[in-house]
C-alpha atoms as a PDB file:
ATOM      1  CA  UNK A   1       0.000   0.000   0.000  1.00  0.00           C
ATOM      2  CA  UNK A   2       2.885   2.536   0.514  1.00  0.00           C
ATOM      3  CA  UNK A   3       4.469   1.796  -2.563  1.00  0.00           C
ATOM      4  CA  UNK A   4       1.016   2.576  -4.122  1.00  0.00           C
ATOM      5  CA  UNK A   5       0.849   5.821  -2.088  1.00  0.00           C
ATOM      6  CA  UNK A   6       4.489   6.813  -3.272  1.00  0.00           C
ATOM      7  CA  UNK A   7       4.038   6.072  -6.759  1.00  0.00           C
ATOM      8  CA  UNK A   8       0.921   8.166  -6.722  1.00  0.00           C
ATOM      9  CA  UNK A   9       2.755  10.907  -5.280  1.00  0.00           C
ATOM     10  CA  UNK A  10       5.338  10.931  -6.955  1.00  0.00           C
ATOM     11  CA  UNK A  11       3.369  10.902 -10.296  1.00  0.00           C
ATOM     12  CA  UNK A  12       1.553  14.096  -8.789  1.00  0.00           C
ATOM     13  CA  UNK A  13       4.851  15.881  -8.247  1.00  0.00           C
ATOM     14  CA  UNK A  14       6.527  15.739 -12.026  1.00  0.00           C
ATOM     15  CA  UNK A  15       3.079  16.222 -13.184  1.00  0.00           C
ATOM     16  CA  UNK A  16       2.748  19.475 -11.438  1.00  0.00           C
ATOM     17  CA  UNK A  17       6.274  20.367 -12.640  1.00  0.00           C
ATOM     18  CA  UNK A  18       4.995  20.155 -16.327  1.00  0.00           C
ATOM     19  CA  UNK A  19       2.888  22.806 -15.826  1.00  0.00           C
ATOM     20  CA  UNK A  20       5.614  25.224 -15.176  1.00  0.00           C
ATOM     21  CA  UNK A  21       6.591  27.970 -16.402  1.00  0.00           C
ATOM     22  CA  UNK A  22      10.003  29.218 -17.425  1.00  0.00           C
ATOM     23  CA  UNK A  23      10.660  33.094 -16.394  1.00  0.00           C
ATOM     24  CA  UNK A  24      13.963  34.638 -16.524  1.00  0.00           C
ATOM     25  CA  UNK A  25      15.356  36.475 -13.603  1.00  0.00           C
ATOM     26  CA  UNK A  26      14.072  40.354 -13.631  1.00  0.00           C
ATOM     27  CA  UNK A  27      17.823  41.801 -12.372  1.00  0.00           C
ATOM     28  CA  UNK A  28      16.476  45.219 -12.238  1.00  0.00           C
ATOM     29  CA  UNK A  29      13.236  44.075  -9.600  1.00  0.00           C
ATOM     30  CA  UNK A  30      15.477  41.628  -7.758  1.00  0.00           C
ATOM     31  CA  UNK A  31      18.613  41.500  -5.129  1.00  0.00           C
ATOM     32  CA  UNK A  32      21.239  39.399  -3.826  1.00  0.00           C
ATOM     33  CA  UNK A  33      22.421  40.426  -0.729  1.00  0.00           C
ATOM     34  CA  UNK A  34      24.563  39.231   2.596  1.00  0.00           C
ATOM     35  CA  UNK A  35      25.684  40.033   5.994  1.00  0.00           C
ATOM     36  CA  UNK A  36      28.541  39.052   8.120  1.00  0.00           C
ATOM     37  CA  UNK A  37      29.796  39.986  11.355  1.00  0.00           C
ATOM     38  CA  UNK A  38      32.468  42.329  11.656  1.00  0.00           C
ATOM     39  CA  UNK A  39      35.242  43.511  14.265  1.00  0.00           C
ATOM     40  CA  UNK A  40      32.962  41.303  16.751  1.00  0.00           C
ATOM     41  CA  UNK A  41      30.426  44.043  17.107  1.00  0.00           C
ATOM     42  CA  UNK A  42      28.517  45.019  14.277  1.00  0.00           C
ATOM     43  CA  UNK A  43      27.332  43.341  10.501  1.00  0.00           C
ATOM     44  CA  UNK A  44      28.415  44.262   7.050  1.00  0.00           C
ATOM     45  CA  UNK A  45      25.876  43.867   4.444  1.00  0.00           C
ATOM     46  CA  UNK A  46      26.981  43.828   0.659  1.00  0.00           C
ATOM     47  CA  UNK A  47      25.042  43.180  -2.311  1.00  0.00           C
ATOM     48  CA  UNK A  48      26.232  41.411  -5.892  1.00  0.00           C
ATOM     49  CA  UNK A  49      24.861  43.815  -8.288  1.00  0.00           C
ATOM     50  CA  UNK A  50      25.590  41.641 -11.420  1.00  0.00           C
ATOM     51  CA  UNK A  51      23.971  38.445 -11.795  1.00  0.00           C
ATOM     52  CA  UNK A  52      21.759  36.223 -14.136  1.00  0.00           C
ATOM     53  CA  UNK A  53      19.511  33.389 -13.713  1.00  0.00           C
ATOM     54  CA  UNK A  54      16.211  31.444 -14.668  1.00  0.00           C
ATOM     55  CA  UNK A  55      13.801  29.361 -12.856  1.00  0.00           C
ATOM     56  CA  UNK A  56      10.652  26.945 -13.854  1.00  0.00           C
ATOM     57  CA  UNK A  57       7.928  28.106 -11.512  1.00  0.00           C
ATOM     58  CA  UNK A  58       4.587  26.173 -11.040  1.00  0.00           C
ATOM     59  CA  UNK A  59       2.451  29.606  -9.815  1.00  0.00           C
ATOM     60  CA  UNK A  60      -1.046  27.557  -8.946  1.00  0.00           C
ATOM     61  CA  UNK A  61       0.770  25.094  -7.003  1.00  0.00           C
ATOM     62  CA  UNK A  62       4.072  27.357  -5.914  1.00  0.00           C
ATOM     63  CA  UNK A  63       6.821  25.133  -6.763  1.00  0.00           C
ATOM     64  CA  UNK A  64      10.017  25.725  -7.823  1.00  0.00           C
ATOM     65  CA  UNK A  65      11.015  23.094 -10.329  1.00  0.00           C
ATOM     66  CA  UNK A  66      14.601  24.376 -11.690  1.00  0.00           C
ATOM     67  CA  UNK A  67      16.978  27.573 -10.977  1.00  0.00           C
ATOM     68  CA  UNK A  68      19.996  28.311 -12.203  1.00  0.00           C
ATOM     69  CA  UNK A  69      21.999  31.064 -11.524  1.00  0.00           C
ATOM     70  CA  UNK A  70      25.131  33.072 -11.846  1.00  0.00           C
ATOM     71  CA  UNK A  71      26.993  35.636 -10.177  1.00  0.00           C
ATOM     72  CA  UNK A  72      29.476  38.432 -11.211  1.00  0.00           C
ATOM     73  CA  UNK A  73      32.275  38.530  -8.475  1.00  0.00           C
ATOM     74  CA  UNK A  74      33.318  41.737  -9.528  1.00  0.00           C
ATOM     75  CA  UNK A  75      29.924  43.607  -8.708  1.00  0.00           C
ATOM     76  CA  UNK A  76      30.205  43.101  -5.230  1.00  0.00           C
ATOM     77  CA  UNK A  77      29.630  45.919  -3.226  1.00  0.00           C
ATOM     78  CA  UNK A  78      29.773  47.101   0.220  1.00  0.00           C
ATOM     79  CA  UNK A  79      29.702  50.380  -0.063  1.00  0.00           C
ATOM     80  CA  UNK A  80      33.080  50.349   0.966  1.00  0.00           C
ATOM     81  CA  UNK A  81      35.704  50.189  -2.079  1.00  0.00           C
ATOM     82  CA  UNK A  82      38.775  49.628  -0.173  1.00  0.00           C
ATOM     83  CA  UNK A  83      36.836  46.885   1.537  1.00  0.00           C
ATOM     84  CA  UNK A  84      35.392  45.657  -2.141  1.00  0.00           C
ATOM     85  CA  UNK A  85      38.754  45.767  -3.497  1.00  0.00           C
ATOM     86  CA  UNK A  86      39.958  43.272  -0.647  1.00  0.00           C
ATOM     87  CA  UNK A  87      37.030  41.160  -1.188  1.00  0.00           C
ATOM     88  CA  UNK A  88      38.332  40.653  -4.834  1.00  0.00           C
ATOM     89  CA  UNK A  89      42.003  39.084  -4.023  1.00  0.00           C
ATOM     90  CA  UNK A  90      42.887  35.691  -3.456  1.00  0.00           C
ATOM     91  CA  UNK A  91      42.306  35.130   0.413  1.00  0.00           C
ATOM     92  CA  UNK A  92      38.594  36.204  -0.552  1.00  0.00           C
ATOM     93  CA  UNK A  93      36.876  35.291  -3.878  1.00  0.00           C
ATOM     94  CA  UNK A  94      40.398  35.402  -5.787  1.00  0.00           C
ATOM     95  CA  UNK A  95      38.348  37.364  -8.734  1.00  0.00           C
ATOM     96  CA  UNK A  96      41.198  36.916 -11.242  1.00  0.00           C
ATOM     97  CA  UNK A  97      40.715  32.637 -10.850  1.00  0.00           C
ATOM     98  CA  UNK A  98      37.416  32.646 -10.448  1.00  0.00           C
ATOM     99  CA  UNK A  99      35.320  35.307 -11.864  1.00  0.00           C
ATOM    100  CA  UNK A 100      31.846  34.331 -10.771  1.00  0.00           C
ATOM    101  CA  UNK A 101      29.752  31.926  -8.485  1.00  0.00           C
ATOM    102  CA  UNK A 102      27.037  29.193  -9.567  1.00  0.00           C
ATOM    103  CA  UNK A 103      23.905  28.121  -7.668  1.00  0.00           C
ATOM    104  CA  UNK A 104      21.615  25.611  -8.861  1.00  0.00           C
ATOM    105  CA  UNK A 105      18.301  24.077  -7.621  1.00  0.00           C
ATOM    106  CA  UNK A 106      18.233  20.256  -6.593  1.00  0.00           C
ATOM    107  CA  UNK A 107      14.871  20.166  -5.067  1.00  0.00           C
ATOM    108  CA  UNK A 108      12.170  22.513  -3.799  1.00  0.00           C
ATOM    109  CA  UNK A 109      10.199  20.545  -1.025  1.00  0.00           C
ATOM    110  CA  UNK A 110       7.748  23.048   1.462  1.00  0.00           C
ATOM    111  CA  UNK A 111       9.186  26.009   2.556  1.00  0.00           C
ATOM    112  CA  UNK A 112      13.076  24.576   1.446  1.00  0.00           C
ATOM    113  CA  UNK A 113      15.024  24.752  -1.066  1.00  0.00           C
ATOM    114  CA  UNK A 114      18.351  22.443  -1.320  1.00  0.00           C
ATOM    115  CA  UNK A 115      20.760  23.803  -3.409  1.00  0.00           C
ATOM    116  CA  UNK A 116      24.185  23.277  -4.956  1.00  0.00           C
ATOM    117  CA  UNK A 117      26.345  26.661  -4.516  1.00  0.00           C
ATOM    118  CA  UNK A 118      29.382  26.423  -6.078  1.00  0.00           C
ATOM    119  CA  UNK A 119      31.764  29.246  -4.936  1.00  0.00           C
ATOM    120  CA  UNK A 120      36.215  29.121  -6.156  1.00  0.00           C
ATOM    121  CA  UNK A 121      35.763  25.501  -7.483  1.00  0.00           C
ATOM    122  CA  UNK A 122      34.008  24.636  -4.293  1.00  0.00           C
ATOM    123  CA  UNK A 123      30.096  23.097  -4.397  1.00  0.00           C
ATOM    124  CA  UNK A 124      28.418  22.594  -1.295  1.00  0.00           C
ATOM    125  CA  UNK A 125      24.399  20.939  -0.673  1.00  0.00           C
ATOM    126  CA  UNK A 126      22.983  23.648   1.208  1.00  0.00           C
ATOM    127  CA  UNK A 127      19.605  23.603   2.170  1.00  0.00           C
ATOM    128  CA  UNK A 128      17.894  27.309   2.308  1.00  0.00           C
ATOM    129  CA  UNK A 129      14.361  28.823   3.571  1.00  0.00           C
ATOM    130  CA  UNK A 130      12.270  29.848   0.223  1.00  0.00           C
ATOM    131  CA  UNK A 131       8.699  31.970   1.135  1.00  0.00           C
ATOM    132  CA  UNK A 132       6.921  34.706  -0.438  1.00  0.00           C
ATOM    133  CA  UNK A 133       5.908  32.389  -3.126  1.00  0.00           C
ATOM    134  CA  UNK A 134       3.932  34.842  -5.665  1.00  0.00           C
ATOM    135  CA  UNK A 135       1.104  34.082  -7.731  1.00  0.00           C
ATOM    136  CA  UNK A 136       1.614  35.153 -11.587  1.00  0.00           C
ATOM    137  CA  UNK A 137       0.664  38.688 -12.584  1.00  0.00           C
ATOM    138  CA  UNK A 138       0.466  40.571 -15.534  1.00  0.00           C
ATOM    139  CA  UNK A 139       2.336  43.886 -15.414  1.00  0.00           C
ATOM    140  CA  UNK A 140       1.289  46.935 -17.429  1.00  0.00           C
ATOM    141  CA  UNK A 141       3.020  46.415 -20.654  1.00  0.00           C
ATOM    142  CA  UNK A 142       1.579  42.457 -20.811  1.00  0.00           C
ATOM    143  CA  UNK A 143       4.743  40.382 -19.329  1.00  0.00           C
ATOM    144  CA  UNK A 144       3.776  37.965 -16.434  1.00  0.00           C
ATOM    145  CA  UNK A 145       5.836  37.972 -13.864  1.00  0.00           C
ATOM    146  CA  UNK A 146       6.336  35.996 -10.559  1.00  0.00           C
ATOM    147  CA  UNK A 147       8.783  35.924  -7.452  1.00  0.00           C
ATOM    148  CA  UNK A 148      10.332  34.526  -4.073  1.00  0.00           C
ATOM    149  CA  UNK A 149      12.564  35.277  -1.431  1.00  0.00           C
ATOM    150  CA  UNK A 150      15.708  32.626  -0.429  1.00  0.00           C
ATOM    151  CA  UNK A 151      17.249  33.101   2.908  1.00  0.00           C
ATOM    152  CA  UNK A 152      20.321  31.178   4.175  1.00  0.00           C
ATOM    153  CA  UNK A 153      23.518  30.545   5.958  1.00  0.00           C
ATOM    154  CA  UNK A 154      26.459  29.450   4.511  1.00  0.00           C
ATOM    155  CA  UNK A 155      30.322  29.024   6.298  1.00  0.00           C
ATOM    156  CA  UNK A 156      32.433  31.170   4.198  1.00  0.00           C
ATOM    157  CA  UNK A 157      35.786  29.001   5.112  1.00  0.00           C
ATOM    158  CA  UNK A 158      33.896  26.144   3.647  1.00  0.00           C
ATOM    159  CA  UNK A 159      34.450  28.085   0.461  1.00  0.00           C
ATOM    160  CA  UNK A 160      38.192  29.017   0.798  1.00  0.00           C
ATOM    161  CA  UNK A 161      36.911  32.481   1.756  1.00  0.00           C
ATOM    162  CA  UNK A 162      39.699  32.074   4.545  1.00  0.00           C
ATOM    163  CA  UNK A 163      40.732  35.688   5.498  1.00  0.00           C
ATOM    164  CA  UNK A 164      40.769  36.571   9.005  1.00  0.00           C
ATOM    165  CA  UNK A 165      43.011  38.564  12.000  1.00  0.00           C
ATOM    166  CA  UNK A 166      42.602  38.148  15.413  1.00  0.00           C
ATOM    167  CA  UNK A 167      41.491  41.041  17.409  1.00  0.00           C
ATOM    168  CA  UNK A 168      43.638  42.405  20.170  1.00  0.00           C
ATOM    169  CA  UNK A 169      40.541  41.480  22.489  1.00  0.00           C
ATOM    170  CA  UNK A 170      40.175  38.503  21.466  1.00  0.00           C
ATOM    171  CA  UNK A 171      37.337  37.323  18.569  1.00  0.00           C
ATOM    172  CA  UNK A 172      38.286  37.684  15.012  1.00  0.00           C
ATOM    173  CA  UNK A 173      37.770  40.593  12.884  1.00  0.00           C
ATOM    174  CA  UNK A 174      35.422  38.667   9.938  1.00  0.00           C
ATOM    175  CA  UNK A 175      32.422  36.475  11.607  1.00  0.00           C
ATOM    176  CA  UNK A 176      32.310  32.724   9.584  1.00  0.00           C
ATOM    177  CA  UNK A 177      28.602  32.658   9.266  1.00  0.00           C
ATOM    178  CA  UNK A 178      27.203  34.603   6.077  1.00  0.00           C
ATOM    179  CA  UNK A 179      23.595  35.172   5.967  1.00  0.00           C
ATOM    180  CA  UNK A 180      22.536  35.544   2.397  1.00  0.00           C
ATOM    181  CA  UNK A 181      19.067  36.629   0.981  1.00  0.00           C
ATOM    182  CA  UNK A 182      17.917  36.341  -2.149  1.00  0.00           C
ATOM    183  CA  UNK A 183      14.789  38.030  -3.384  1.00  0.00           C
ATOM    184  CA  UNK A 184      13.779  36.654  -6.927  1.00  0.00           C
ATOM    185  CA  UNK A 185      11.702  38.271  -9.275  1.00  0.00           C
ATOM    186  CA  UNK A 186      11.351  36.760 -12.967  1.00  0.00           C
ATOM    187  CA  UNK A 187       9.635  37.792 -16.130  1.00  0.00           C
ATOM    188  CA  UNK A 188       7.672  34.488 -18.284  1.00  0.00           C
ATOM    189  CA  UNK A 189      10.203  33.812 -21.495  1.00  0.00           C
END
């Protein structure tokens, strides 16, 4: 009887998924942002202002069925170029090797999303909170568009993002946890 159950539901699930659409990711209506602690005592948020991406999107049943996106290393931002400049070398994102960062969708189940994020030549499984699943809508000049919000942690020394300096009262001066947030907004191709 389970197997019948599982085979039922899992003929539901790729069913749903070929009723999805394909939108490409509106750059101009959407962000990719993070945070990370710094000198111990406050955050520093940043934003990638270059990126590109795509997604399959059921919007009656809100599921995610592919994304695939990429990110220009060089459009990071802090609002700090000194800072931005650092973030660039080799104990960072090492820009000149590896010029931009991957993510791609492995599953969307409830309110998770597990992805493979692929920063240097490093991919890691990370599994991230997805909400503010849209319904479609038509803007004013007839495109349909939908969107979503991905929140997450990631360990940036995971990545080889291995920069640090030890404060003269102890702690470090760059936290390891990043908090990233995407917020997703795509126009139907």
């Amino acid at each position: 009887m389970k197997a019948i159950h599982s085979l039922i539901l899992g003929t539901v699930l790729s069913l749903g998924s070929l009723y999805a659409a394909s939108y490409k990711v509106d750059t101009v209506h959407s962000t990719i942002e993070f945070k990370v602690r710094h000198m111990m005592v406050s955050n520093t948020k940043g934003v990638f202002e270059k990126f590109s991406g795509h997604y399959n999107y059921d919007a009656k049943t809100k599921q995610i069925s592919s994304l695939v996106g990429t990110v220009d290393i060089n459009s990071v931002n802090t609002r700090e170029a000194k800072r931005d400049a650092h973030l660039k070398k080799d104990d960072f994102f090492d820009l000149a090797k590896y010029p931009t960062m991957s993510l791609k969708l492995v599953k969307h189940q409830g309110d998770k999303v597990i992805l493979d994020l692929t920063i240097k030549e490093t991919t890691k499984r990370v599994t991230f909170n997805v909400d503010d699943l849209s319904s479609e809508s038509k803007d004013p000049w007839g495109n349909y568009r939908t969107g979503f919000v991905i929140t997450g942690k990631i360990n940036r020394k995971d990545y080889g993002l291995s920069f640090n300096k030890v404060l003269d009262t102890g702690g470090i001066a760059v936290g390891n946890e990043v908090k990233i947030t995407m917020e997703l907004a795509g126009i139907k191709k």
